[in-house]
C-alpha atoms as a PDB file:
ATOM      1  CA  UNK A   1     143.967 141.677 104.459  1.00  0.00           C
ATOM      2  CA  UNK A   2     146.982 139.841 102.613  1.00  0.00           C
ATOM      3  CA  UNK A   3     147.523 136.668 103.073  1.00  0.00           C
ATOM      4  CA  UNK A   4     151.357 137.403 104.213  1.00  0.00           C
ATOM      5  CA  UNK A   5     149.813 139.339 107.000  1.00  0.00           C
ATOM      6  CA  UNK A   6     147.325 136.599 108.139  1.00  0.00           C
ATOM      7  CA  UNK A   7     150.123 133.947 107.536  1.00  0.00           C
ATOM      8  CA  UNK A   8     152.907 135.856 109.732  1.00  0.00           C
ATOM      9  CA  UNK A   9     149.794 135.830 112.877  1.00  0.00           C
ATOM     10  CA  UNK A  10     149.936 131.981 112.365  1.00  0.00           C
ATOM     11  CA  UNK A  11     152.028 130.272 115.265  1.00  0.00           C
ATOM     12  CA  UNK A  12     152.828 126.814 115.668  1.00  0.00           C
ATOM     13  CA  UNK A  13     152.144 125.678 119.207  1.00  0.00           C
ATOM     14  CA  UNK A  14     151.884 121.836 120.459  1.00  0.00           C
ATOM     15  CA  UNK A  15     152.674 121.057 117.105  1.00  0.00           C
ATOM     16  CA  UNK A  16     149.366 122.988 115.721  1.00  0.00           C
ATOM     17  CA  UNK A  17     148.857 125.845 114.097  1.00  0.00           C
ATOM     18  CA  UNK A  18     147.023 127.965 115.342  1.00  0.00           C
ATOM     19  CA  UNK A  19     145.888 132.044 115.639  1.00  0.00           C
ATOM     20  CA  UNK A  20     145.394 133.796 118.791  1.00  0.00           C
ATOM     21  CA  UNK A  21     142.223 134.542 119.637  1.00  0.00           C
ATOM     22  CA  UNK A  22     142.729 138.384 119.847  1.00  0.00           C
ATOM     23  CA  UNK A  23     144.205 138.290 116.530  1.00  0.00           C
ATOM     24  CA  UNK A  24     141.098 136.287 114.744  1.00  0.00           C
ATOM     25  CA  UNK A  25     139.158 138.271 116.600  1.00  0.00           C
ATOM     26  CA  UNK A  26     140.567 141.729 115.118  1.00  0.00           C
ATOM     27  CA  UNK A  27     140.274 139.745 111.351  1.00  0.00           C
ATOM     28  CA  UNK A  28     136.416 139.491 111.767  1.00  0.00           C
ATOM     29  CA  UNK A  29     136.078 143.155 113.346  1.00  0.00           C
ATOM     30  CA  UNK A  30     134.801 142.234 116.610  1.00  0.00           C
ATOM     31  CA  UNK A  31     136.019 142.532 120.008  1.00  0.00           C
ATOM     32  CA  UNK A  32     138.102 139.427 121.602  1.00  0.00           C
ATOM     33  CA  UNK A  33     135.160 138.907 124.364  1.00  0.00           C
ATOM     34  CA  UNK A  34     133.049 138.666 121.805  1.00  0.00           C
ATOM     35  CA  UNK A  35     134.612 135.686 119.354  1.00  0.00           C
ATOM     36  CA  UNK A  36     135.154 134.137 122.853  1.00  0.00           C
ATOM     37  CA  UNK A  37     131.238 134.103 123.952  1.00  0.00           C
ATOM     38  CA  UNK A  38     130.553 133.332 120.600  1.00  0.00           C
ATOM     39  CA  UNK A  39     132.959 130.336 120.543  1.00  0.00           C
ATOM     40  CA  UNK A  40     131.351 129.105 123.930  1.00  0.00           C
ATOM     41  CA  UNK A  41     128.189 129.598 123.685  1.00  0.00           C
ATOM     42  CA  UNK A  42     128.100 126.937 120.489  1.00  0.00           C
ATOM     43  CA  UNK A  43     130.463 125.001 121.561  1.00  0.00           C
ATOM     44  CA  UNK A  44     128.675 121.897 120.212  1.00  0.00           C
ATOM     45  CA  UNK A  45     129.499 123.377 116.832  1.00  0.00           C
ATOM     46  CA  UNK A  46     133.013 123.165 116.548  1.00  0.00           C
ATOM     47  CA  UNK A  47     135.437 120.106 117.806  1.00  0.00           C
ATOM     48  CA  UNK A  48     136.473 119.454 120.806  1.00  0.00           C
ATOM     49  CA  UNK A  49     140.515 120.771 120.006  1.00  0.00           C
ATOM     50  CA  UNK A  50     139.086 123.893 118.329  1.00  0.00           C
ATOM     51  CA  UNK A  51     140.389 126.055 121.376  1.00  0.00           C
ATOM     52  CA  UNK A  52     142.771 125.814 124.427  1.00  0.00           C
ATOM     53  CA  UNK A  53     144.413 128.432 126.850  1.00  0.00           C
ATOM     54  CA  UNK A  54     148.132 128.342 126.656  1.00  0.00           C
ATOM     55  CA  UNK A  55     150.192 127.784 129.636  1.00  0.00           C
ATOM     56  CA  UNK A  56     152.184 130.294 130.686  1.00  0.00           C
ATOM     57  CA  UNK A  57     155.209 129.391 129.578  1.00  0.00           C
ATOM     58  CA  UNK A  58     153.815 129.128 126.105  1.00  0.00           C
ATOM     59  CA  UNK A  59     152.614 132.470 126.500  1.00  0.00           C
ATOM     60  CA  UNK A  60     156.123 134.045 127.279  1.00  0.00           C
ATOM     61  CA  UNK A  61     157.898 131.882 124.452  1.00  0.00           C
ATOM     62  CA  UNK A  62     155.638 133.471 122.233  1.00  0.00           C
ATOM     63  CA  UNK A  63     156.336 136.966 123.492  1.00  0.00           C
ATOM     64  CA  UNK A  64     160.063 136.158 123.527  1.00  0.00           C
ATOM     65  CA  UNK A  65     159.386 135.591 119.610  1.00  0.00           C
ATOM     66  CA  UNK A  66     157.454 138.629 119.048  1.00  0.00           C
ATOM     67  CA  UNK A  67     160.293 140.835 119.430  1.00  0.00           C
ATOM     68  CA  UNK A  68     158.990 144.010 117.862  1.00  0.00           C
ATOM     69  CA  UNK A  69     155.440 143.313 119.293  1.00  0.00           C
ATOM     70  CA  UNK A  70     153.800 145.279 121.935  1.00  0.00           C
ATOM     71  CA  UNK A  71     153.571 143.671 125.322  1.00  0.00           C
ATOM     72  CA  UNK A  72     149.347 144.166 125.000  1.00  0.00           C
ATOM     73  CA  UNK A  73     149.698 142.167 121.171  1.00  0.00           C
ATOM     74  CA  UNK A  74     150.137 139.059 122.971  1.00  0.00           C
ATOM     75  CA  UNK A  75     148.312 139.630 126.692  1.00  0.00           C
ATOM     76  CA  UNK A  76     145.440 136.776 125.309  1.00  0.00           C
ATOM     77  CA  UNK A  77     145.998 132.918 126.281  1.00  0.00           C
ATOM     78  CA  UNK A  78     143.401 131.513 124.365  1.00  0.00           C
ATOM     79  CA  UNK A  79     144.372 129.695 120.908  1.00  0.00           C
ATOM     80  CA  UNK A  80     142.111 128.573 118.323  1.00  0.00           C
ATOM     81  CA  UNK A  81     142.924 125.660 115.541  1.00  0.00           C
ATOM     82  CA  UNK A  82     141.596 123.598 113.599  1.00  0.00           C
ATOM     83  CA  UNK A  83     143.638 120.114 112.886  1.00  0.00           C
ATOM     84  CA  UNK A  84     141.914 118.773 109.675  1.00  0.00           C
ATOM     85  CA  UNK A  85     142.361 121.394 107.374  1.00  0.00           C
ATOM     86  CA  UNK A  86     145.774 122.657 109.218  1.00  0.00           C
ATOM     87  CA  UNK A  87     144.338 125.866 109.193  1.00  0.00           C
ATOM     88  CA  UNK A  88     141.557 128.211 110.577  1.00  0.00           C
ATOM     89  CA  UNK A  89     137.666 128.647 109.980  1.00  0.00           C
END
């Protein structure tokens, strides 16, 4: 995938950047439930700000910036960061 492409899924969100979980999810090749379970199930291996469910109105101001998305793009609340690097693992 180019890196434009993986930059532009990048959002910055209480002052983070981070990737939605559907969208990291669809860079590995796996289903969304599945990074999810994966995520919690070792949770002792990432830190503790790794992930965090948006509230709602975070959700919508990210759907209000997605203007050519499709409504079911954006339907996951979970966000995953990682604050040292600035990036994603």
């Amino acid at each position: 995938m180019k890196i434009a492409k993986i930059d532009a899924l990048i959002h910055v969100i209480r002052g983070q950047r981070v990737m939605l979980d559907r969208d990291l999810a669809e860079l590995y090749g796996v289903p969304t439930r599945v990074l999810n379970q994966a995520v919690k199930r070792h949770e002792n291996r990432f830190p503790a700000d790794f992930m965090f469910k948006l509230t709602l109105e975070e959700s919508l101001r990210l759907r209000s910036q997605a203007v050519t998305a499709k409504p079911e793009i954006l339907r996951s609340q979970i966000v995953i960061s990682k604050k040292e690097s600035g990036g994603l693992r």
